[in-house]
PDB file of N, CA and C in Angstrom:
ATOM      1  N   UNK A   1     -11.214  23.972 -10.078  1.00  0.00           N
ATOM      2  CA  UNK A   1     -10.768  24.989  -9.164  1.00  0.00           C
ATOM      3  C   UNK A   1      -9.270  25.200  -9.362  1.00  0.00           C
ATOM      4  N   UNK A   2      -8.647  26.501  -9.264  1.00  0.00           N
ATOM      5  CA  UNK A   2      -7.362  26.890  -9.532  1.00  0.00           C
ATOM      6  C   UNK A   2      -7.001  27.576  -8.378  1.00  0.00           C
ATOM      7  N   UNK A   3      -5.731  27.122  -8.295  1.00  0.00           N
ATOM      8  CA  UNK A   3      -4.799  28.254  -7.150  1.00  0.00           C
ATOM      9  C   UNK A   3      -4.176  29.375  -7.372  1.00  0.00           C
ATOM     10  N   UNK A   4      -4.379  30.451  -7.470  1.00  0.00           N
ATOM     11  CA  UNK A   4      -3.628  31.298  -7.878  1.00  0.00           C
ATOM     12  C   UNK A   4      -1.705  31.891  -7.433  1.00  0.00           C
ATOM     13  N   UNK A   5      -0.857  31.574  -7.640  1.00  0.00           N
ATOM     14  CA  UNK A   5       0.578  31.570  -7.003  1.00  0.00           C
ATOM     15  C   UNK A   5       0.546  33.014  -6.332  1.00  0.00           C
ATOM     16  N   UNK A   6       1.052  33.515  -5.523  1.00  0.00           N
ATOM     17  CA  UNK A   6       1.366  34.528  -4.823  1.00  0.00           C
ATOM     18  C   UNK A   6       0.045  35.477  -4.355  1.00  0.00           C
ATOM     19  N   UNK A   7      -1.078  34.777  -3.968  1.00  0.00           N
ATOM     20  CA  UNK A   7      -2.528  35.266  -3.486  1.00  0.00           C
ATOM     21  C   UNK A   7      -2.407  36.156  -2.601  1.00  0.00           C
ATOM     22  N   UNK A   8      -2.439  37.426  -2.416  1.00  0.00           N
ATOM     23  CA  UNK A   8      -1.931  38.322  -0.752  1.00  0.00           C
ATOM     24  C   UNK A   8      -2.932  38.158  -0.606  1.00  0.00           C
ATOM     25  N   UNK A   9      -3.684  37.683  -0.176  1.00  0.00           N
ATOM     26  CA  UNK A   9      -5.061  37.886   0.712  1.00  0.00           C
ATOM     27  C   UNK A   9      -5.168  36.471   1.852  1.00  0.00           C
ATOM     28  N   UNK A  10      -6.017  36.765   3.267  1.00  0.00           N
ATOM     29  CA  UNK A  10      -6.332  35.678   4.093  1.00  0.00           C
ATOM     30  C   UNK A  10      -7.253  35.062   3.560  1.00  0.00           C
ATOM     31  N   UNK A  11      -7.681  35.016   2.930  1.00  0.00           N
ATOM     32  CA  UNK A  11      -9.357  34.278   2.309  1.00  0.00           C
ATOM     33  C   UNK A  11      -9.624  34.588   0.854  1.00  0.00           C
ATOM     34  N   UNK A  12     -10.673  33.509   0.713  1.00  0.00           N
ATOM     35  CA  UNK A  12     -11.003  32.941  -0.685  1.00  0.00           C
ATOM     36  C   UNK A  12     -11.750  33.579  -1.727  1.00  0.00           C
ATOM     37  N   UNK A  13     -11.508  34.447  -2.827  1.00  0.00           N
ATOM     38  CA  UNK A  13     -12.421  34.578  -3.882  1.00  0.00           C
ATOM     39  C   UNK A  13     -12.824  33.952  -4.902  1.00  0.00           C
ATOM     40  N   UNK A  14     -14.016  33.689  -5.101  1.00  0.00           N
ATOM     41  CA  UNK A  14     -14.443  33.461  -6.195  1.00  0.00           C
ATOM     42  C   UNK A  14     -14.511  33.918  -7.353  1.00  0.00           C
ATOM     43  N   UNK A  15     -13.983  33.731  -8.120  1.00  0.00           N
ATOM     44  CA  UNK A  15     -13.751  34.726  -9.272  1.00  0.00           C
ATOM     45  C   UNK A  15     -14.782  34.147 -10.579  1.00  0.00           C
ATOM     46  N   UNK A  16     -14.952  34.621 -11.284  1.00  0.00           N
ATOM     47  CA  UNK A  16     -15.790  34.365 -12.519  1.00  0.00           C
ATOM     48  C   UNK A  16     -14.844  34.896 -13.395  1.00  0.00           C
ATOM     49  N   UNK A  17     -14.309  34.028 -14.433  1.00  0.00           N
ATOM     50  CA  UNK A  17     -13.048  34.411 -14.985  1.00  0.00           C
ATOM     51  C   UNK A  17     -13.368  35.009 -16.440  1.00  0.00           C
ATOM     52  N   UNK A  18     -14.730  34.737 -16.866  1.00  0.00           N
ATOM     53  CA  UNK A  18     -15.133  34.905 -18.146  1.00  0.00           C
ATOM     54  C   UNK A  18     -15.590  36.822 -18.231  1.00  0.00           C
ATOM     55  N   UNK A  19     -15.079  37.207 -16.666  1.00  0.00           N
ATOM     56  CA  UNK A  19     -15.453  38.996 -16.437  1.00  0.00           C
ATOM     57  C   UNK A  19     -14.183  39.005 -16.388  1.00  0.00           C
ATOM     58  N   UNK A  20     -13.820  40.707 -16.747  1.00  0.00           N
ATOM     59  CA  UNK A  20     -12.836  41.336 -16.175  1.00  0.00           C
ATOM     60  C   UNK A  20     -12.779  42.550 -15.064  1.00  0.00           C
ATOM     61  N   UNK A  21     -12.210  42.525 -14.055  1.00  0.00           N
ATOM     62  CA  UNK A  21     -12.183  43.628 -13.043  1.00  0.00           C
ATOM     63  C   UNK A  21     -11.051  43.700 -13.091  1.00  0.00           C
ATOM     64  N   UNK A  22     -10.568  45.537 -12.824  1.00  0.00           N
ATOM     65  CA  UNK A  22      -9.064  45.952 -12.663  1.00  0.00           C
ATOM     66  C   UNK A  22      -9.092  46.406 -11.288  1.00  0.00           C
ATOM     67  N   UNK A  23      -8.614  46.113 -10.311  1.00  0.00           N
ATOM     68  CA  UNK A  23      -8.542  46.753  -8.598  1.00  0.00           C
ATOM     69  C   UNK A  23      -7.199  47.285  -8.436  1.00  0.00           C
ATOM     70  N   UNK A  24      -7.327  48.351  -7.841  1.00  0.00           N
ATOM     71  CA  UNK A  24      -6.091  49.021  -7.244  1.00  0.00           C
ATOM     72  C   UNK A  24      -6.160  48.964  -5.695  1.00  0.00           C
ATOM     73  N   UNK A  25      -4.936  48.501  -5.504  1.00  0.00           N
ATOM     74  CA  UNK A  25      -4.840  48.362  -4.284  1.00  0.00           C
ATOM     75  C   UNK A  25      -3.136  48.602  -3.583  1.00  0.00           C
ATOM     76  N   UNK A  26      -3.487  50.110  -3.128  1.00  0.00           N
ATOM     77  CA  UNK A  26      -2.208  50.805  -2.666  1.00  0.00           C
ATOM     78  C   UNK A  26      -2.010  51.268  -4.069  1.00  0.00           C
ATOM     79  N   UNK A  27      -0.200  50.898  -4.579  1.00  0.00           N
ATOM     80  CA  UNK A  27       0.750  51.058  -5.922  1.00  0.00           C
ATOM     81  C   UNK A  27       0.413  49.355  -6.494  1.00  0.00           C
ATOM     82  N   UNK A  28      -0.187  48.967  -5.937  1.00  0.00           N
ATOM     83  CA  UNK A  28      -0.557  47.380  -6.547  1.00  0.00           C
ATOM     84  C   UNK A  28      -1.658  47.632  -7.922  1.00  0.00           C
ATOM     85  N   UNK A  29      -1.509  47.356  -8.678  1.00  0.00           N
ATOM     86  CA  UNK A  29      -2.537  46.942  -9.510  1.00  0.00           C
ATOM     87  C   UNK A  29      -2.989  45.196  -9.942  1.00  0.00           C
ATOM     88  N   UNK A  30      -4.099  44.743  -9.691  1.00  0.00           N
ATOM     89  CA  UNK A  30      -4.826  43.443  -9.362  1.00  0.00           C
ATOM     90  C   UNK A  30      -5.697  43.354 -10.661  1.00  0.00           C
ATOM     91  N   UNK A  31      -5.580  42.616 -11.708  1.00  0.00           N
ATOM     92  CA  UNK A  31      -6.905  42.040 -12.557  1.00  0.00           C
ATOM     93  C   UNK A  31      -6.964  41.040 -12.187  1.00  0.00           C
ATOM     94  N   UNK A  32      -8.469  40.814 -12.230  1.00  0.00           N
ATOM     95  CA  UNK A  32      -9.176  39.146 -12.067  1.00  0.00           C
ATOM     96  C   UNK A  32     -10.652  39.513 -12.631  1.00  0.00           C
ATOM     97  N   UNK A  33     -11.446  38.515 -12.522  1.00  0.00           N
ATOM     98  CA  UNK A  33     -12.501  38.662 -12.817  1.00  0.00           C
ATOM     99  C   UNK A  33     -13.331  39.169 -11.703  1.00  0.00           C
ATOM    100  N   UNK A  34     -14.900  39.445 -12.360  1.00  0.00           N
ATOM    101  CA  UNK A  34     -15.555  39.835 -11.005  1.00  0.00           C
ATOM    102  C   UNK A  34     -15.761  38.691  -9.833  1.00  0.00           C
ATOM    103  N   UNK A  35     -15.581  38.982  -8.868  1.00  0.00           N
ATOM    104  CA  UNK A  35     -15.362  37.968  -7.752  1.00  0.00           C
ATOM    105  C   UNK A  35     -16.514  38.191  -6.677  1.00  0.00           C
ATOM    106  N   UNK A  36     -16.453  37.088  -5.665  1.00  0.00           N
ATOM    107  CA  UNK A  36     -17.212  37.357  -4.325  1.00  0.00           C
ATOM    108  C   UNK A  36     -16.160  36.928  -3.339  1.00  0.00           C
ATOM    109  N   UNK A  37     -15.904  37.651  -1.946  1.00  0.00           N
ATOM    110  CA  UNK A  37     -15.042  37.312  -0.922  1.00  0.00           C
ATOM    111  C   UNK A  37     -15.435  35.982  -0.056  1.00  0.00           C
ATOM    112  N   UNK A  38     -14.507  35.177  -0.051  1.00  0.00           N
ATOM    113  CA  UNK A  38     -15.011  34.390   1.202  1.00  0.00           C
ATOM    114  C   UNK A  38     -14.441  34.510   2.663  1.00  0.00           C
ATOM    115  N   UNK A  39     -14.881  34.618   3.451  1.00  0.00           N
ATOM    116  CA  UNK A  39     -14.841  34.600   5.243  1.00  0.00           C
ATOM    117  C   UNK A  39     -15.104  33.040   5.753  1.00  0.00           C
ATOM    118  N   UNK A  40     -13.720  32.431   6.073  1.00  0.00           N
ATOM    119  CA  UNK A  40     -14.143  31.441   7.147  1.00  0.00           C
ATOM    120  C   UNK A  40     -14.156  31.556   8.286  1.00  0.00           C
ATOM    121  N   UNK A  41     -15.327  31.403   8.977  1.00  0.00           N
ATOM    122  CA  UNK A  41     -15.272  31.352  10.510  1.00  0.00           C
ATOM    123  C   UNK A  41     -16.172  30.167  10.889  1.00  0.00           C
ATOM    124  N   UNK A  42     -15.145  29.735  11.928  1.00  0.00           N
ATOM    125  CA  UNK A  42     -15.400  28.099  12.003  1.00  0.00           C
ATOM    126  C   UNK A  42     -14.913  28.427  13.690  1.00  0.00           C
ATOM    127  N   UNK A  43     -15.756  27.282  14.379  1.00  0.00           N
ATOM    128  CA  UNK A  43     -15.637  27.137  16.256  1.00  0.00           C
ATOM    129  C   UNK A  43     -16.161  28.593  16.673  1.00  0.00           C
ATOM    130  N   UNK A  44     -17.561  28.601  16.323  1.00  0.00           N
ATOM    131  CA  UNK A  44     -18.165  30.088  16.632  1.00  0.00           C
ATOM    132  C   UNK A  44     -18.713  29.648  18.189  1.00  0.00           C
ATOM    133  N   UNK A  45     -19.130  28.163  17.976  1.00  0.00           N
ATOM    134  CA  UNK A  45     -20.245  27.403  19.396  1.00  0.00           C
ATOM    135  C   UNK A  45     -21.483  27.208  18.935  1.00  0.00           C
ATOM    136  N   UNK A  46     -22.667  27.341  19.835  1.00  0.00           N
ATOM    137  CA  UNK A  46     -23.536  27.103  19.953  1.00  0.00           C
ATOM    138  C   UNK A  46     -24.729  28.452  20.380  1.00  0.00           C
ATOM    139  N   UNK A  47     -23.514  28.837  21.273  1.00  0.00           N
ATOM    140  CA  UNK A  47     -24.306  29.973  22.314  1.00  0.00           C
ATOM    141  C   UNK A  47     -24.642  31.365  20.985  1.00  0.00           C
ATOM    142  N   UNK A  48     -25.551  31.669  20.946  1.00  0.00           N
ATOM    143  CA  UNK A  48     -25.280  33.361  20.157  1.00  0.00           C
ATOM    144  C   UNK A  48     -24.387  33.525  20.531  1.00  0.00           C
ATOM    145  N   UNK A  49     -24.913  34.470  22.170  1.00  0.00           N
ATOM    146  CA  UNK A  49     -24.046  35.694  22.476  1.00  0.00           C
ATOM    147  C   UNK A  49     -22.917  35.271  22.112  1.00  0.00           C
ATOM    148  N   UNK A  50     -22.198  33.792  22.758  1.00  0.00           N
ATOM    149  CA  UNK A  50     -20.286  33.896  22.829  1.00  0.00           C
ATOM    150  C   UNK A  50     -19.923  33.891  21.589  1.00  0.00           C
ATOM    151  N   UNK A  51     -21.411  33.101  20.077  1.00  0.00           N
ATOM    152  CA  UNK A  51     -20.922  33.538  18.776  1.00  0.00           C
ATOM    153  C   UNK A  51     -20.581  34.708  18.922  1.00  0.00           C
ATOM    154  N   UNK A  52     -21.205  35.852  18.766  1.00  0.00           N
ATOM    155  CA  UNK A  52     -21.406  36.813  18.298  1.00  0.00           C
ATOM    156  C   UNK A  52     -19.646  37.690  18.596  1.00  0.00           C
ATOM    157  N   UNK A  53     -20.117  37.439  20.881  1.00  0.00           N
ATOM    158  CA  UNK A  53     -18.607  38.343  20.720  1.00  0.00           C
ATOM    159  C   UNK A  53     -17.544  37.885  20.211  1.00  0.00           C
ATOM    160  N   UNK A  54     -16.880  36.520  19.803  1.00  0.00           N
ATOM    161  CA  UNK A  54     -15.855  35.630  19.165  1.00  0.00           C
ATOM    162  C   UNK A  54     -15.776  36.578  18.064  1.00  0.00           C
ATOM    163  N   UNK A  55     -17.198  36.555  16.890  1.00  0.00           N
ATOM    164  CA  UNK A  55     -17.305  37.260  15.858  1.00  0.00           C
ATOM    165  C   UNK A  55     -16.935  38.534  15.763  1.00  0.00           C
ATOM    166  N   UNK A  56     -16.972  39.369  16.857  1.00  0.00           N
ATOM    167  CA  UNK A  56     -16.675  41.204  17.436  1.00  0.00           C
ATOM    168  C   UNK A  56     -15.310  40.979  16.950  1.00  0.00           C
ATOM    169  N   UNK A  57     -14.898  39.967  17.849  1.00  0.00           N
ATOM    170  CA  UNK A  57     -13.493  40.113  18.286  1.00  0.00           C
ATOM    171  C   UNK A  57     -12.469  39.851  17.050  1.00  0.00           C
ATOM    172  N   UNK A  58     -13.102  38.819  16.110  1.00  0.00           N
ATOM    173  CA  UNK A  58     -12.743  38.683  14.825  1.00  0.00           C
ATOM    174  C   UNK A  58     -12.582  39.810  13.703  1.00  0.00           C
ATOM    175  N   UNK A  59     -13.484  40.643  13.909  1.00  0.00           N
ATOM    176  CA  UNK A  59     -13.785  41.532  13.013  1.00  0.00           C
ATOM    177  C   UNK A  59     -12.826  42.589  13.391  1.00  0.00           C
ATOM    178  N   UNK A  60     -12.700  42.880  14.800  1.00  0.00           N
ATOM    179  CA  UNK A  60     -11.179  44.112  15.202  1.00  0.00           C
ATOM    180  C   UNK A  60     -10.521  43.509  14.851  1.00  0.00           C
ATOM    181  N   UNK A  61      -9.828  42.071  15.198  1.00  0.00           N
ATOM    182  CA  UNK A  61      -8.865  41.385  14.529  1.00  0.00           C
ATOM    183  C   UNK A  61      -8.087  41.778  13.322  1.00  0.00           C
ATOM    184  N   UNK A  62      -9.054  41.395  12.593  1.00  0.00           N
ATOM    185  CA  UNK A  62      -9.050  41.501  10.975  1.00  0.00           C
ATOM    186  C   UNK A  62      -8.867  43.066  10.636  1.00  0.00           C
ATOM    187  N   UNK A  63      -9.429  44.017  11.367  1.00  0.00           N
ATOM    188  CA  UNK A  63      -9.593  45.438  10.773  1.00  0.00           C
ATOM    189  C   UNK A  63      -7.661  45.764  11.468  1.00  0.00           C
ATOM    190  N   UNK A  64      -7.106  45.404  12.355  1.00  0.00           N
ATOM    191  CA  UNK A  64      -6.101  45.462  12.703  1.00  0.00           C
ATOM    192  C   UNK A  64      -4.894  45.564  11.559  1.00  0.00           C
ATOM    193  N   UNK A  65      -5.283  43.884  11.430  1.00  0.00           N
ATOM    194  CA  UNK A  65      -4.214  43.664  10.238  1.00  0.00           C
ATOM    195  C   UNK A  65      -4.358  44.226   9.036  1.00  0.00           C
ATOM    196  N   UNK A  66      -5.259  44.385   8.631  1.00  0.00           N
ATOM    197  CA  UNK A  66      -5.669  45.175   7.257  1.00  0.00           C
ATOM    198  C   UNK A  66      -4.942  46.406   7.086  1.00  0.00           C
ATOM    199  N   UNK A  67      -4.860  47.357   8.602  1.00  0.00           N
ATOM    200  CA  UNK A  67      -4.356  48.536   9.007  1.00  0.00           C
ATOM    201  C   UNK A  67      -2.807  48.301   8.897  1.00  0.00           C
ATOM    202  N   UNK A  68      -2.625  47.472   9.463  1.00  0.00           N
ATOM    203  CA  UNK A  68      -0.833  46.947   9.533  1.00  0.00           C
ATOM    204  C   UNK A  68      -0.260  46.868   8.205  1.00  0.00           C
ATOM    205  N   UNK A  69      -1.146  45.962   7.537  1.00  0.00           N
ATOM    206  CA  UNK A  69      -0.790  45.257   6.125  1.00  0.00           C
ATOM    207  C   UNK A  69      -0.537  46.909   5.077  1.00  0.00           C
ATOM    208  N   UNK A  70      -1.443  47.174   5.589  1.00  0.00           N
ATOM    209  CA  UNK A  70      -1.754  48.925   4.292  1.00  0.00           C
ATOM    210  C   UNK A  70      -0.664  49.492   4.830  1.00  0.00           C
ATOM    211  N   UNK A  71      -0.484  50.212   6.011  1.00  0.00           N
ATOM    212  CA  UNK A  71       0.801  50.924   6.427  1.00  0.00           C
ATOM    213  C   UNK A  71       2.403  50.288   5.949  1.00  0.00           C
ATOM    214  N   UNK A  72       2.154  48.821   6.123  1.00  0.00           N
ATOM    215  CA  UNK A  72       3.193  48.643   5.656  1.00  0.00           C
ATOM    216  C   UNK A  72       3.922  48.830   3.718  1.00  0.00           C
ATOM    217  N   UNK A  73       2.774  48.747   3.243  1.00  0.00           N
ATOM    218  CA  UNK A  73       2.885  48.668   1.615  1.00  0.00           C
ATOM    219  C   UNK A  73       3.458  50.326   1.462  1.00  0.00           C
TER     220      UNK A  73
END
């Protein structure tokens, strides 16, 4: 497993390094291989429901910053 130095992202891809993918993102240009995203979510409980809304609430969360992060670039 490798770390990649200066990763902008909150979470983990898997990359398969023996592919190539080119991503644009914003004026950024990103090669890596083809990848899969990882999502940790950890202390969801027990209960569905309070999973679930924790999970709601995660997901505006996240769509927040994404919004912030892009406006700002």
């Amino acid at each position: 497993m490798e770390c990649t130095k200066g990763y902008p992202y909150t979470f983990a891809k898997v990359v398969d390094t023996r592919t190539r993918l080119v991503e644009e993102i914003g004026k950024d240009l990103h090669q890596m291989g083809v990848f899969i995203d990882i999502f940790p979510i950890d202390g969801m409980g027990n209960q569905k429901e309070k999973a679930m809304q924790r999970l709601m609430k995660i997901i505006r969360l996240r769509s927040r910053i994404w919004e912030a992060a892009l406006k700002k670039r």
